[in-house]
Protein backbone atom coordinates (compact mmCIF):
# COMPACT_ATOMS: atom_id res chain seq x y z
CA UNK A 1 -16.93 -32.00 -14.89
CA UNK A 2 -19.18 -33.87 -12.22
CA UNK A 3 -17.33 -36.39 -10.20
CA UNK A 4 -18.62 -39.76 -8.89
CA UNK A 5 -20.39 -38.33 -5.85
CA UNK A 6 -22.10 -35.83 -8.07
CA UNK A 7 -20.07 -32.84 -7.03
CA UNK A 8 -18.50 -30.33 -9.64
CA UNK A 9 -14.87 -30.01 -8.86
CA UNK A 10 -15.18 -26.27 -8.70
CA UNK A 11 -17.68 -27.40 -5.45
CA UNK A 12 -14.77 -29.90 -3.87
CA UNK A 13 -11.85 -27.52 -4.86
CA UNK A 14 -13.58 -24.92 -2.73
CA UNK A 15 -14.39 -27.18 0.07
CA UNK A 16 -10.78 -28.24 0.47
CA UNK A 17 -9.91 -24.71 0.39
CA UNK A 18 -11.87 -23.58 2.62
CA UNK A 19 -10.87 -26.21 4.86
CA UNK A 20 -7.17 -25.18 4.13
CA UNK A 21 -8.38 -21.50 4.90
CA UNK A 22 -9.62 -22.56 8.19
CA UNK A 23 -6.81 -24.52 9.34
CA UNK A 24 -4.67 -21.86 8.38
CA UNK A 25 -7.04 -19.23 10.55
CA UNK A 26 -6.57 -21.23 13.72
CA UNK A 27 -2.60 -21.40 13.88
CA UNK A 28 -0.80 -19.76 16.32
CA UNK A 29 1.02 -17.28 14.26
CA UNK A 30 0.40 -13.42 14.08
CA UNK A 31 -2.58 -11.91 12.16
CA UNK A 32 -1.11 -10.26 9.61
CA UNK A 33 0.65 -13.56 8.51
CA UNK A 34 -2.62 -15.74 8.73
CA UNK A 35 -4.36 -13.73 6.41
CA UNK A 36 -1.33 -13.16 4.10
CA UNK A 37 -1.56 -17.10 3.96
CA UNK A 38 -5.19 -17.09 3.60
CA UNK A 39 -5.02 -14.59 0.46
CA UNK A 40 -2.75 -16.26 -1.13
CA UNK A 41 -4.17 -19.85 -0.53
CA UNK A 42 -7.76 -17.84 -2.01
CA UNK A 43 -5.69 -16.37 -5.03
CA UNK A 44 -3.79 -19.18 -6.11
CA UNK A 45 -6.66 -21.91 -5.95
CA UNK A 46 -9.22 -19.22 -7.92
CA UNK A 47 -6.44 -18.34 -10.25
CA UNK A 48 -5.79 -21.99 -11.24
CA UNK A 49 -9.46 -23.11 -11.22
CA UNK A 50 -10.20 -20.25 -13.85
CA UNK A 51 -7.02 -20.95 -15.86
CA UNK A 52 -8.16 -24.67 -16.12
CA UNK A 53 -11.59 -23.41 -17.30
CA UNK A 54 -10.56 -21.07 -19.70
CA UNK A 55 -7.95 -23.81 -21.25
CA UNK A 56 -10.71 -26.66 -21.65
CA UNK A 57 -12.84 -26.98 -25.06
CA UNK A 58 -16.22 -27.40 -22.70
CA UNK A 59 -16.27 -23.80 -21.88
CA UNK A 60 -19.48 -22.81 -20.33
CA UNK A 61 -19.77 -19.23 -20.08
CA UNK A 62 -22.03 -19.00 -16.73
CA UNK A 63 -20.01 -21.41 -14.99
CA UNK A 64 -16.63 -19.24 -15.57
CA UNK A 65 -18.43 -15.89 -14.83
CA UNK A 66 -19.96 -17.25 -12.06
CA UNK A 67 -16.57 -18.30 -10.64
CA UNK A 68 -14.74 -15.27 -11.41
CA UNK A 69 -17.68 -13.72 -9.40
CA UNK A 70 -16.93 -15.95 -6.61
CA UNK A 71 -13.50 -15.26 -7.07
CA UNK A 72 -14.04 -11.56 -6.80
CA UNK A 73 -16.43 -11.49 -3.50
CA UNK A 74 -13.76 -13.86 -1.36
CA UNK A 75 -10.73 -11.51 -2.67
CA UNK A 76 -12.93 -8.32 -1.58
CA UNK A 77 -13.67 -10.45 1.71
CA UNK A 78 -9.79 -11.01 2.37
CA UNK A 79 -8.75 -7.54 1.11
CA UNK A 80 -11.12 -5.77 3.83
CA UNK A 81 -9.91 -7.81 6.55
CA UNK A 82 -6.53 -7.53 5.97
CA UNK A 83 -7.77 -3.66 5.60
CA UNK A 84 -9.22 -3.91 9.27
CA UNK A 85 -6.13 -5.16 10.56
CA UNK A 86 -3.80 -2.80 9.40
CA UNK A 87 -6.21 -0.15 10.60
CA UNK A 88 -6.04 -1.71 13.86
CA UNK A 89 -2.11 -1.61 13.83
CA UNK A 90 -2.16 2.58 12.60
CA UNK A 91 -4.64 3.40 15.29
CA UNK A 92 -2.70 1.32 18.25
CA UNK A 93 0.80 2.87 16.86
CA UNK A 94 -0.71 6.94 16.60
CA UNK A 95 -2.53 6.23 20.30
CA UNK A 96 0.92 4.87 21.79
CA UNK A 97 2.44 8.02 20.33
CA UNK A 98 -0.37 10.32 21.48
CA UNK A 99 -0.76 10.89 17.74
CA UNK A 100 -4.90 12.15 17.17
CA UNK A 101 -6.77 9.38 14.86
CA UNK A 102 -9.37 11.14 13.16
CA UNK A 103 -12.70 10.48 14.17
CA UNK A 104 -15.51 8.04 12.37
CA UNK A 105 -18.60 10.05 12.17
CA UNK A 106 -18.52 13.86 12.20
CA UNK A 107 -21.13 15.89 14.00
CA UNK A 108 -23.63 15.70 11.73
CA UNK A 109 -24.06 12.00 12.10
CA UNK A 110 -22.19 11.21 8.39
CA UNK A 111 -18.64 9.20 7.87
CA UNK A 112 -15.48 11.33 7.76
CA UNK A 113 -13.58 10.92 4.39
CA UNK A 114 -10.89 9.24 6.39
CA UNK A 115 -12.71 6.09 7.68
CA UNK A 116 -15.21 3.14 5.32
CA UNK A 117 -17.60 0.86 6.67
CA UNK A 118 -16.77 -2.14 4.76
CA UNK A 119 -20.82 -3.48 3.21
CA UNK A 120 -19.46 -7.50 3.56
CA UNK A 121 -18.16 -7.48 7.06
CA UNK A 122 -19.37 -4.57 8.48
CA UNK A 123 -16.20 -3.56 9.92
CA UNK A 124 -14.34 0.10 9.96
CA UNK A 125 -11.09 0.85 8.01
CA UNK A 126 -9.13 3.54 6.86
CA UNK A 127 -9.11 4.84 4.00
CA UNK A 128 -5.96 6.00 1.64
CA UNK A 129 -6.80 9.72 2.82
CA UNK A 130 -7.19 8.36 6.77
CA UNK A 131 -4.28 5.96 6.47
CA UNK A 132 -1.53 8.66 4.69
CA UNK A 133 -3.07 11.37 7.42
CA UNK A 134 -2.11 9.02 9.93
CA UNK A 135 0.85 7.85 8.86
CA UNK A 136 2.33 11.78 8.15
CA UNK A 137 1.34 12.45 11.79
CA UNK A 138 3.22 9.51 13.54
CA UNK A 139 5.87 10.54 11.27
CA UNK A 140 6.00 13.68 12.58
CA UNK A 141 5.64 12.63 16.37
CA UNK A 142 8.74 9.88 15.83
CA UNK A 143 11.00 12.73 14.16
CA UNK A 144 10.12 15.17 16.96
CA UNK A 145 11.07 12.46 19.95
CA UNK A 146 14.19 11.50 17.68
CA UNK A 147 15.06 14.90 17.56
CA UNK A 148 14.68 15.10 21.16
CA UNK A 149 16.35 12.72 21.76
CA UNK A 150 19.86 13.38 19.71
CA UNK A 151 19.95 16.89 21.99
CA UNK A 152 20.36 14.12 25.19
CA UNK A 153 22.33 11.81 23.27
CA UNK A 154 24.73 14.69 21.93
CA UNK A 155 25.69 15.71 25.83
CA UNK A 156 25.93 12.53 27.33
CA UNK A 157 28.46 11.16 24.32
CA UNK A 158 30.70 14.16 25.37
CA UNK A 159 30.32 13.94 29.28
CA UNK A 160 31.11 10.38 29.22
CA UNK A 161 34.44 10.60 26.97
CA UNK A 162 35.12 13.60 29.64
CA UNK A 163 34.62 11.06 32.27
CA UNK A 164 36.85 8.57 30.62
CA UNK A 165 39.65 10.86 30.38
CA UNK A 166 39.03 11.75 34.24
CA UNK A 167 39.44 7.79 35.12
CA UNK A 168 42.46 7.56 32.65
CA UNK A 169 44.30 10.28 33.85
CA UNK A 170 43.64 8.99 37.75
CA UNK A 171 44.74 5.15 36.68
CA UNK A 172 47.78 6.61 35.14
CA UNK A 173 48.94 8.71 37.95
CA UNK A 174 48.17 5.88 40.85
CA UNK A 175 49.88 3.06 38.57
CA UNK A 176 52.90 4.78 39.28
CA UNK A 177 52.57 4.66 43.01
CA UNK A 178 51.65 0.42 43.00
CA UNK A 179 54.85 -0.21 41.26
C-alpha cells in the first residue's frame, strides 16, 4: 500500500486529483461545465479507488470507511456548488422576467422553506420547494408574453400577405404597360 516516498496511494491519487480538479477550475469554459467536469473527475477517481479496495485481500476496514467518508464530504462539496450555481441561473432568469424570487429570511429573522444555507460552504441555494416555485412562476411569465405575443404575430401574418397581394396586383397591372 505505501509507495517508495512513504505515501499511501489513496494520499497521491488524491493529490493528482486534486490537481486535475484545479486545472479543470481555471479553464475558460462556462461554470456549469467546469463543475460537471469536476464531479465527474471526483466520482470516477473515488469510485475506482474504493472498487480497488474492496477487490484486494488486505482489506482494512478504517481505511475503506474512512475513504468512503472522504468520498462522501467532496461529493456533498461538489453537489452544493453546483446547487449554488443553478440557484444563481433561476434567480437571474425570474429577475430578467420580473418573476418575484422568494425571499431568504422571513420577518422573524428564520430561513424561508424555499432557500438552505449550505453548513460546508456557507453559501445560499434553493431548495426543491424554492426551485419548483420558481420555476412554475417563470413558466407562467414566458406563457403569458408568448401568448402575447401570438395576438401580434396573428395580425401582422395577415396584414403582410394583404400587403403582398397589394404589390402583386400593382406589378401585374404596370407589367403590362413596360411591354
Amino acid at each position: 500500500m505505501n509507495t517508495a516516498l512513504g505515501f499511501s496511494s489513496h494520499t497521491r491519487r488524491r493529490y493528482i486529483m486534486w490537481k486535475f480538479v484545479r486545472f479543470v477550475g481555471k479553464l475558460p469554459i462556462p461554470k456549469s461545465l467546469r463543475l460537471s467536469w469536476q464531479y465527474i473527475i471526483i466520482d470516477h477517481t473515488y469510485r475506482k479507488h474504493i472498487s480497488a479496495l474492496r477487490s484486494s485481500n488486505e482489506t482494512d476496514r478504517n481505511n475503506l470507511k474512512r475513504i468512503e467518508s472522504s468520498y462522501q464530504v467532496e461529493m456533498s462539496m461538489i453537489n452544493k456548488e453546483r446547487d449554488e450555481h443553478y440557484t444563481k441561473h433561476l434567480v437571474k432568469q425570474a429577475r430578467r422576467l420580473r418573476v418575484r424570487v422568494p425571499n431568504r429570511i422571513d420577518d422573524n429573522g428564520q430561513p424561508t422553506s424555499y432557500w438552505e444555507e449550505g453548513h460546508v460552504l456557507g453559501l445560499w441555494y434553493l431548495t426543491d420547494t424554492g426551485i419548483s416555485r420558481i420555476r412554475d412562476e417563470i413558466r407562467k411569465e414566458m406563457k403569458w408574453r408568448y401568448e402575447q405575443r401570438s395576438f401580434y404575430t396573428t395580425w401582422a401574418t395577415g396584414i403582410m400577405g394583404i400587403i403582398g397581394m397589394v404589390i402583386g396586383f400593382i406589378l401585374g397591372l404596370f407589367s403590362h404597360m413596360v411591354k
